[in-house]
C-alpha atoms as a PDB file:
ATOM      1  CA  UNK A   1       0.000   0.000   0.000  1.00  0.00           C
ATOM      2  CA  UNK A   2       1.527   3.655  -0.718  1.00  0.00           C
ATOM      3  CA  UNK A   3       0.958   6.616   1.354  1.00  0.00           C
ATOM      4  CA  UNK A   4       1.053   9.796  -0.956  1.00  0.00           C
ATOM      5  CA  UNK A   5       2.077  12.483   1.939  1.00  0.00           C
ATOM      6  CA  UNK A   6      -1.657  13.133   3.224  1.00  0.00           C
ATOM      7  CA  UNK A   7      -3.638  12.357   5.524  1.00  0.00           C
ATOM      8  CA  UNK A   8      -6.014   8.987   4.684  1.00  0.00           C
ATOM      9  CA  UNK A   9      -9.955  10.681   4.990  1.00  0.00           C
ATOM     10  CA  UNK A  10     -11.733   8.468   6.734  1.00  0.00           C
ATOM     11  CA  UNK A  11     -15.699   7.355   4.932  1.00  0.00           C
ATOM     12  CA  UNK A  12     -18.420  10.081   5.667  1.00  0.00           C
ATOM     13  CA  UNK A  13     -20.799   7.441   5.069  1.00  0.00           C
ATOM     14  CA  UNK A  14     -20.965   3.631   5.293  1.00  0.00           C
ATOM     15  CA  UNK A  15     -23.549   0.522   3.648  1.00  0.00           C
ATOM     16  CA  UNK A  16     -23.905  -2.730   4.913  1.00  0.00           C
ATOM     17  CA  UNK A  17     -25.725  -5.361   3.400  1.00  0.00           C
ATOM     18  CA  UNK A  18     -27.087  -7.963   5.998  1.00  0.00           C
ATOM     19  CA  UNK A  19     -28.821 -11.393   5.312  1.00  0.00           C
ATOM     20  CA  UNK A  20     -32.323 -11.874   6.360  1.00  0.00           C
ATOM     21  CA  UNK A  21     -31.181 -13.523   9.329  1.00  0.00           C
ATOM     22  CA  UNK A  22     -31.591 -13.464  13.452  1.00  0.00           C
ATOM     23  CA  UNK A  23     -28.064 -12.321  14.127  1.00  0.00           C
ATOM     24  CA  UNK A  24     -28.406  -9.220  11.772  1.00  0.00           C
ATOM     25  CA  UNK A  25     -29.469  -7.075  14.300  1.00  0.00           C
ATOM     26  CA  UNK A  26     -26.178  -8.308  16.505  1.00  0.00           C
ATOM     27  CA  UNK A  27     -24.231  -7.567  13.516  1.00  0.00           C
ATOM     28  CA  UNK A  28     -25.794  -4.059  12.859  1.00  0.00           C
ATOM     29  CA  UNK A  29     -24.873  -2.766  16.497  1.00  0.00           C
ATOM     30  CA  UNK A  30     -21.658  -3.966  16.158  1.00  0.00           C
ATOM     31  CA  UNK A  31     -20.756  -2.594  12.513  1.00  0.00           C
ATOM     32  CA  UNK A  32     -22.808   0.608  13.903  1.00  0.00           C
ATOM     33  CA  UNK A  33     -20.113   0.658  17.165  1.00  0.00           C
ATOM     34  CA  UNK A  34     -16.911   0.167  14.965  1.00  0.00           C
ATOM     35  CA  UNK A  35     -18.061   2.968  12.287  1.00  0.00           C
ATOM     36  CA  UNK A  36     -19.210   5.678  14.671  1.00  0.00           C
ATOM     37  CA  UNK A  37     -16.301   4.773  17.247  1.00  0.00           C
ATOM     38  CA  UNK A  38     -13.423   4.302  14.905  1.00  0.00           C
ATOM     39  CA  UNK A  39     -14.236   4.825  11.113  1.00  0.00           C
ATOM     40  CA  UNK A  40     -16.920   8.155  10.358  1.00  0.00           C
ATOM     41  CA  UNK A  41     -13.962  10.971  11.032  1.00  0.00           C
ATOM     42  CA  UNK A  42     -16.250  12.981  13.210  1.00  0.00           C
ATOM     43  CA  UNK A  43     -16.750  13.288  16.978  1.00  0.00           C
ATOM     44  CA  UNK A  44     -19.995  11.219  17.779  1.00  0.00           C
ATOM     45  CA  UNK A  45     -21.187  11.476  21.609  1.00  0.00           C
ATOM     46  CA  UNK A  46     -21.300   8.056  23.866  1.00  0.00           C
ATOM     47  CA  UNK A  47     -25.404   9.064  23.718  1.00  0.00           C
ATOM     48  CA  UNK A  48     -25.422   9.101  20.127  1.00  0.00           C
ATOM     49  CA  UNK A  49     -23.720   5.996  20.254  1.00  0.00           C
ATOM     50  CA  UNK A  50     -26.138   4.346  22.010  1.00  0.00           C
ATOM     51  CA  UNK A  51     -29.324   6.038  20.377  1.00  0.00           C
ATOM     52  CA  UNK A  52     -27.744   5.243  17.094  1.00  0.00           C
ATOM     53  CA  UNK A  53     -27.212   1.335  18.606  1.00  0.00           C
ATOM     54  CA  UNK A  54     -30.785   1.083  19.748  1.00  0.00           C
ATOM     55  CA  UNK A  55     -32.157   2.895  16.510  1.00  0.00           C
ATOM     56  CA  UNK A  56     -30.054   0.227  13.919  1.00  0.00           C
ATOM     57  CA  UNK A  57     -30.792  -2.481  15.778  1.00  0.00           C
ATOM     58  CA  UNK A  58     -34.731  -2.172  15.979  1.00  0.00           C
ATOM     59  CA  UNK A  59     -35.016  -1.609  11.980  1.00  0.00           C
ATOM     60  CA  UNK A  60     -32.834  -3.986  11.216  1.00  0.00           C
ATOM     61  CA  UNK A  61     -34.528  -6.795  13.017  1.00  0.00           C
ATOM     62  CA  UNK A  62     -38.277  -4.899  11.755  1.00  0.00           C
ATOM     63  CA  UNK A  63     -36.241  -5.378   7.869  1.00  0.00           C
ATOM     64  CA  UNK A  64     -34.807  -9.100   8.478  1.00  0.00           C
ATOM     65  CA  UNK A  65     -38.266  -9.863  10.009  1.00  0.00           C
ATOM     66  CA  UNK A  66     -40.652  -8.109   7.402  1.00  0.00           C
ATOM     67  CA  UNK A  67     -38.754  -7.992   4.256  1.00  0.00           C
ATOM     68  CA  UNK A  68     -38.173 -11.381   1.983  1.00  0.00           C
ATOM     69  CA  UNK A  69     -34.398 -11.012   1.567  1.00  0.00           C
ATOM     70  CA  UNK A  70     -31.445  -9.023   2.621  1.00  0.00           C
ATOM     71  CA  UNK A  71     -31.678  -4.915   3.698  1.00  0.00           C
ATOM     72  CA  UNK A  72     -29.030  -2.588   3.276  1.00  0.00           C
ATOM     73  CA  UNK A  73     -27.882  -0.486   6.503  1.00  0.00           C
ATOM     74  CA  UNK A  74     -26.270   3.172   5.709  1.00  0.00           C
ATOM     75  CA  UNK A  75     -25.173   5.319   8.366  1.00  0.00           C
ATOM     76  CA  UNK A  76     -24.158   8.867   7.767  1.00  0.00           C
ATOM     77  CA  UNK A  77     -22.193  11.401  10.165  1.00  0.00           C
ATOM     78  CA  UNK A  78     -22.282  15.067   9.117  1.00  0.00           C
ATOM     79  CA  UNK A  79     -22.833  18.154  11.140  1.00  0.00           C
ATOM     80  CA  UNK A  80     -23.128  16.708  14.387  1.00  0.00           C
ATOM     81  CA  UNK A  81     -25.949  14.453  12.963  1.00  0.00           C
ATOM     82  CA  UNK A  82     -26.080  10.722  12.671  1.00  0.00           C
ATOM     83  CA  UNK A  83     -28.452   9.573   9.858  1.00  0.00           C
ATOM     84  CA  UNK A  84     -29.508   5.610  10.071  1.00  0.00           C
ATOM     85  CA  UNK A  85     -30.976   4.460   6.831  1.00  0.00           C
ATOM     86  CA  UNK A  86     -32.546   0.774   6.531  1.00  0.00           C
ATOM     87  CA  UNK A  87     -33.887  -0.515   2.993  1.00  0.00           C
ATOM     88  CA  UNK A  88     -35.392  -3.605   2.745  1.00  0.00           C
ATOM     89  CA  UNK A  89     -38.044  -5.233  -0.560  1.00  0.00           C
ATOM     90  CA  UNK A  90     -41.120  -5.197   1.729  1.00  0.00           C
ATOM     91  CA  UNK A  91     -44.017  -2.884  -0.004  1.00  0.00           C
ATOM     92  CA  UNK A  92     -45.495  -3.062   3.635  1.00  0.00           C
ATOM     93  CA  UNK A  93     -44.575   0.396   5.932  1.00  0.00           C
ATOM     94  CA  UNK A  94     -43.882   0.402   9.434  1.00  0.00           C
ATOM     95  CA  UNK A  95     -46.787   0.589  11.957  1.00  0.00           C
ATOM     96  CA  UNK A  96     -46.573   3.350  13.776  1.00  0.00           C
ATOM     97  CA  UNK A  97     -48.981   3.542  17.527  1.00  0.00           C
ATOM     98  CA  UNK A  98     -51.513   5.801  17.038  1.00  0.00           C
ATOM     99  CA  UNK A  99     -52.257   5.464  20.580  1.00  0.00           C
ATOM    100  CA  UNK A 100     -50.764   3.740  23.864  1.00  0.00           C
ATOM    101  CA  UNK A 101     -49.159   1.151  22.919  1.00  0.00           C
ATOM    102  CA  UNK A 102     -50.490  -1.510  25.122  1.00  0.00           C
ATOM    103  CA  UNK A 103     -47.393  -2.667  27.971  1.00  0.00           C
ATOM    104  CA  UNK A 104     -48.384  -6.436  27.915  1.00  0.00           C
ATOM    105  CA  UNK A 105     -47.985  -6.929  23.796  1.00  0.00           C
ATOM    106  CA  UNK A 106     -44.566  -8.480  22.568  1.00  0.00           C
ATOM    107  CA  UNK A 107     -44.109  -5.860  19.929  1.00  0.00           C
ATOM    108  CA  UNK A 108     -45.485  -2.488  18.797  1.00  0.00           C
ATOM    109  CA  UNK A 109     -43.163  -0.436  20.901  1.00  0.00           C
ATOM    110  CA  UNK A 110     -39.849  -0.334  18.426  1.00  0.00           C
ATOM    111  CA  UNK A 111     -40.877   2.668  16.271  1.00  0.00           C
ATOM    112  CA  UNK A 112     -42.336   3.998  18.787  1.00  0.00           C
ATOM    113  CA  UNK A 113     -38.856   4.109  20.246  1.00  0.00           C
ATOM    114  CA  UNK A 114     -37.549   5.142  17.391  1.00  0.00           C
ATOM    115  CA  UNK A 115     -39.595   8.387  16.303  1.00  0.00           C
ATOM    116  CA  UNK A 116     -38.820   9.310  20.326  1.00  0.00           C
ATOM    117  CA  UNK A 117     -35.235   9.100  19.933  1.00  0.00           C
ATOM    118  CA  UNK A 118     -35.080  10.583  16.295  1.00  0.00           C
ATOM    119  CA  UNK A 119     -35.099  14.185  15.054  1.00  0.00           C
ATOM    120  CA  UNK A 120     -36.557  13.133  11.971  1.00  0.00           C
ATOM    121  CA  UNK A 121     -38.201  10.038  11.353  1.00  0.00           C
ATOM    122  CA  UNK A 122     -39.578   9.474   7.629  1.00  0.00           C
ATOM    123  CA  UNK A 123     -40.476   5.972   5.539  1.00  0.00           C
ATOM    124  CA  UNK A 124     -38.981   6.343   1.598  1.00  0.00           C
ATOM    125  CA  UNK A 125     -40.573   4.584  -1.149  1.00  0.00           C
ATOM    126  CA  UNK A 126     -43.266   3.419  -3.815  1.00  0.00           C
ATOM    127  CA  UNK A 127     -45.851   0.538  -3.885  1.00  0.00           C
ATOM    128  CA  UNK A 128     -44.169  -2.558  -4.797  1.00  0.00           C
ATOM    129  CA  UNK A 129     -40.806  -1.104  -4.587  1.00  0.00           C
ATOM    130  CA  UNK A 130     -39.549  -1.887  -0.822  1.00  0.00           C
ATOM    131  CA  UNK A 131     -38.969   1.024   1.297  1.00  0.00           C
ATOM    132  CA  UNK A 132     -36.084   2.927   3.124  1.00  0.00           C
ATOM    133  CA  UNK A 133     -36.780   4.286   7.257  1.00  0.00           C
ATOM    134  CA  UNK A 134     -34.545   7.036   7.957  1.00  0.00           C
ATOM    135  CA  UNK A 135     -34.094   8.084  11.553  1.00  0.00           C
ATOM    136  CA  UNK A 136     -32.053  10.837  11.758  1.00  0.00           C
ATOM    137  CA  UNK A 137     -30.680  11.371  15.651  1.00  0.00           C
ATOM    138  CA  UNK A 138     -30.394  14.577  17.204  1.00  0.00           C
ATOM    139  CA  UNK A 139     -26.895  16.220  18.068  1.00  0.00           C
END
């Protein structure tokens, strides 16, 4: 490898692209932890860490568990922000609580959590064509 007397820039952004599998979630938070510890060239706070931890690993597991083949994880670090991105081929969009979301179900609280921890929260995407959620965390 040659070195050409600067400095190597380290990735603004990063993609992942995880099988429709249980231990995709486990392998989101960790890529998540390396790239916004070691690899996005920006200061990231230990709280964003963790938001951006919980945030990955709740669509990622929604994507494995929804969509009928692999998703694609981005994560973005600019201006203090972290963006999370999750694709995955399911037409079918997140449901989001309109109300309470009852304490004794086994699911229904993830975007929930989500939207709460996000400064923007948005679902990208056509009929038929999959969809991205973007959850963009606040500084």
């Amino acid at each position: 490898m040659r070195t050409h007397g600067r400095t190597a820039r380290r990735a603004a952004r990063a993609t992942y692209v995880l099988p429709r599998s249980e231990t995709s979630a486990w392998w989101a938070r960790y890529l998540t932890t390396a790239y916004l510890s070691h690899g996005c060239g920006e200061q990231v706070t230990p709280e964003q860490l963790d938001d951006a931890r919980l945030v990955v690993s709740e669509l990622v597991t929604n994507a494995t568990r929804h969509g009928r083949s692999n998703c694609r994880l981005q994560l973005r670090v600019a201006h203090g922000q972290v963006t999370v991105q999750v694709y995955d081929n399911s037409p079918e969009r997140p449901r989001l609580p309109t109300s309470a979301v009852d304490p004794l179900a086994e699911g229904g609280r993830g975007i929930a959590m989500v939207r709460g921890l996000s400064e923007r929260f948005s679902v990208l995407g056509g009929p038929g064509t999959g969809k991205t959620v973007q959850a963009v965390l606040a500084c």
